[in-house]
Protein backbone atom coordinates (compact mmCIF):
# COMPACT_ATOMS: atom_id res chain seq x y z
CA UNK A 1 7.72 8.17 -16.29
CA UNK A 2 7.18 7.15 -12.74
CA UNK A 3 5.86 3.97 -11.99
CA UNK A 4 4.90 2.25 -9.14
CA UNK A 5 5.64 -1.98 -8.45
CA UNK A 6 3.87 -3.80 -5.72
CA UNK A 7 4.85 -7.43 -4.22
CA UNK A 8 3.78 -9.87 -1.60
CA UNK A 9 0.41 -10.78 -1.20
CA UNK A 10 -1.22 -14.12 -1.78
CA UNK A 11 -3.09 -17.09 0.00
CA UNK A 12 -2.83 -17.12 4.15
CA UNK A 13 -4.82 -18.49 6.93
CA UNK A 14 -6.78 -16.80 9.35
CA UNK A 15 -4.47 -14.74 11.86
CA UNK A 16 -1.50 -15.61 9.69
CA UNK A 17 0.94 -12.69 8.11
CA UNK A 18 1.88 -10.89 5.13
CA UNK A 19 4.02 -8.40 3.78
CA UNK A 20 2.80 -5.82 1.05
CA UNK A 21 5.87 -3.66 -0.57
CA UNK A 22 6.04 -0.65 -3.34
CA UNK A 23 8.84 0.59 -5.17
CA UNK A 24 8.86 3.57 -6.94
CA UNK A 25 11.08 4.28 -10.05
CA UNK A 26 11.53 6.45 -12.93
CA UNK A 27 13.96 9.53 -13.60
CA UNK A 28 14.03 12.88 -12.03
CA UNK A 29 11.22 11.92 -8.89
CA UNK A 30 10.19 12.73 -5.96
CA UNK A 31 7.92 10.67 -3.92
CA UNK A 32 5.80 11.85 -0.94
CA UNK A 33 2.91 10.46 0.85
CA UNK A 34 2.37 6.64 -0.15
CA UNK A 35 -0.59 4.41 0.93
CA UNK A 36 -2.10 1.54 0.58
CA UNK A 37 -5.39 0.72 -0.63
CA UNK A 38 -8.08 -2.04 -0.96
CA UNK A 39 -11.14 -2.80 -3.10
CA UNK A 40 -13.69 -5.49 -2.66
CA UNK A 41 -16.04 -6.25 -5.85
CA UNK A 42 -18.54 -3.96 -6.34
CA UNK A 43 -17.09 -1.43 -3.23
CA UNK A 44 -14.94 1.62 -3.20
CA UNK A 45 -11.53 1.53 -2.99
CA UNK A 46 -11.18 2.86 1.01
CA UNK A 47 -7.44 4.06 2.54
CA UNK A 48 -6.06 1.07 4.73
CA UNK A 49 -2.95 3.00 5.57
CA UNK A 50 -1.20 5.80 4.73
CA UNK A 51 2.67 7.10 5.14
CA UNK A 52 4.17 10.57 4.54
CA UNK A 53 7.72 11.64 3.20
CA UNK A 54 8.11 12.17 7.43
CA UNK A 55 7.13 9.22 8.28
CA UNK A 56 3.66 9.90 10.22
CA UNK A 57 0.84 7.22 9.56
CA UNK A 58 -2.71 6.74 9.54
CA UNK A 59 -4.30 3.49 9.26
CA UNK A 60 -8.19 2.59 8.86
CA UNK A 61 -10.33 2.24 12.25
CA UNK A 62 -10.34 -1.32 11.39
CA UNK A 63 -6.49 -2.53 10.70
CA UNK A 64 -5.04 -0.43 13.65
CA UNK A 65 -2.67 -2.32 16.11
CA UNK A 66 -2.58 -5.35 13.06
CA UNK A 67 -1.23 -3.39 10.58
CA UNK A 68 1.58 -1.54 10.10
CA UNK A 69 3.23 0.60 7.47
CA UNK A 70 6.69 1.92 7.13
CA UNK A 71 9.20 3.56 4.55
CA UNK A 72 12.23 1.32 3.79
CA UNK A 73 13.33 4.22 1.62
CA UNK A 74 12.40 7.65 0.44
CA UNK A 75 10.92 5.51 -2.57
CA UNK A 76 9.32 2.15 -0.84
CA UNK A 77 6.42 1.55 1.37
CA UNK A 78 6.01 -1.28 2.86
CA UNK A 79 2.52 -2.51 4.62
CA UNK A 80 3.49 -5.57 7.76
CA UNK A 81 -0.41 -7.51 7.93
CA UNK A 82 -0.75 -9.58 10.66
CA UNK A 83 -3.37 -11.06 12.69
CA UNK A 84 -5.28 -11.35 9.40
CA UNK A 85 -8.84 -12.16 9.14
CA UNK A 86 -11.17 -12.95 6.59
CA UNK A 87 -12.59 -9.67 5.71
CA UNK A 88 -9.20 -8.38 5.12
CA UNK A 89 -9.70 -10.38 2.25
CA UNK A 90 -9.04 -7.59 -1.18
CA UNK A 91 -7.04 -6.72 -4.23
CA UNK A 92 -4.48 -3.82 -2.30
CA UNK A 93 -3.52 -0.77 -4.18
CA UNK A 94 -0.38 1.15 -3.54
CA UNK A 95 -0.53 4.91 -4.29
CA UNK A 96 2.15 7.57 -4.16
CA UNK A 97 2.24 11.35 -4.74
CA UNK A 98 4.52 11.84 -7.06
CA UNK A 99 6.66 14.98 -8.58
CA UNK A 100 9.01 15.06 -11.41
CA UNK A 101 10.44 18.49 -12.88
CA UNK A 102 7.81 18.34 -16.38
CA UNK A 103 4.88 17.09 -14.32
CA UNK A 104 4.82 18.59 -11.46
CA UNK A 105 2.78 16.53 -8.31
CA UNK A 106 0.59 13.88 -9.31
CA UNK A 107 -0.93 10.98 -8.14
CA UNK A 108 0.24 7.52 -9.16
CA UNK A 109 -1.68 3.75 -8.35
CA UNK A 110 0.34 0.07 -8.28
CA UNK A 111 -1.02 -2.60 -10.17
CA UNK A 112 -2.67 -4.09 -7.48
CA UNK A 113 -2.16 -7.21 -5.37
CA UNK A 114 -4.74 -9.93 -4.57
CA UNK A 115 -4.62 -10.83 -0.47
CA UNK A 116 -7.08 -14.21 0.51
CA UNK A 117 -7.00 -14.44 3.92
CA UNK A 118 -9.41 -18.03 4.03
CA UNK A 119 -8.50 -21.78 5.91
C-alpha cells in the first residue's frame, strides 16, 4: 500500500513563510507527478502547484513567483510559501500518481494540512 505523509503547515503572519513536504512510501512504487492542493469550506479543491517525475512545474495564476515547488527525491515534494497572504489561508492536499506492479497507476491524496496565514 502506498501512502502519502504531509508536514509543515501551521499559524504565520501576513508575508511570512512556510514549508509544505510529502513523502511517499510503501513497497514496490513508483511515483510520478505530485501536487499540491487546497480547499476552502464549502469550495473545490483547485491545483496550487504541480511537479512531474522531470521536474517541470505549474503553479496557480495566483501563487506564481511566491510559491515554489520542488522534488527532494523521486518520492518527496516539497511546496516553499512565501510572501503569504491571507487568502492563502486553506487545508493543503498533497497528491501523487502512483504505480505499483498489482495496481497499476493510480491516484493517491495526503491527509491534509491546515495553513492560517492571519496577524
Amino acid at each position: 500500500q502506498v501512502q502519502l505523509v504531509s508536514s509543515g503547515g501551521g499559524l504565520v503572519q501576513p508575508g511570512g513563510s512556510l514549508r509544505l513536504s510529502c513523502a511517499a512510501s510503501g513497497k514496490l512504487f513508483s511515483v510520478n507527478d505530485m501536487g499540491w492542493y487546497r480547499q476552502l469550506p464549502g469550495k473545490e479543491r483547485e491545483l496550487v502547484a504541480a511537479i512531474t517525475r522531470e521536474g517541470s512545474t505549474n503553479y496557480a495564476d495566483s501563487v506564481k513567483g511566491r510559491f515554489t515547488i520542488s522534488r527532494a527525491d523521486a518520492n518527496t515534494a516539497v511546496l516553499q510559501m512565501n510572501s503569504l497572504k491571507p487568502e492563502d489561508t486553506a487545508v493543503y492536499y498533497c497528491n501523487a500518481d502512483a504505480w505499483t506492479p498489482g495496481q497499476g497507476n493510480f491516484e493517491i491524496w495526503g491527509q491534509g494540512t491546515l495553513v492560517t496565514v492571519s496577524s
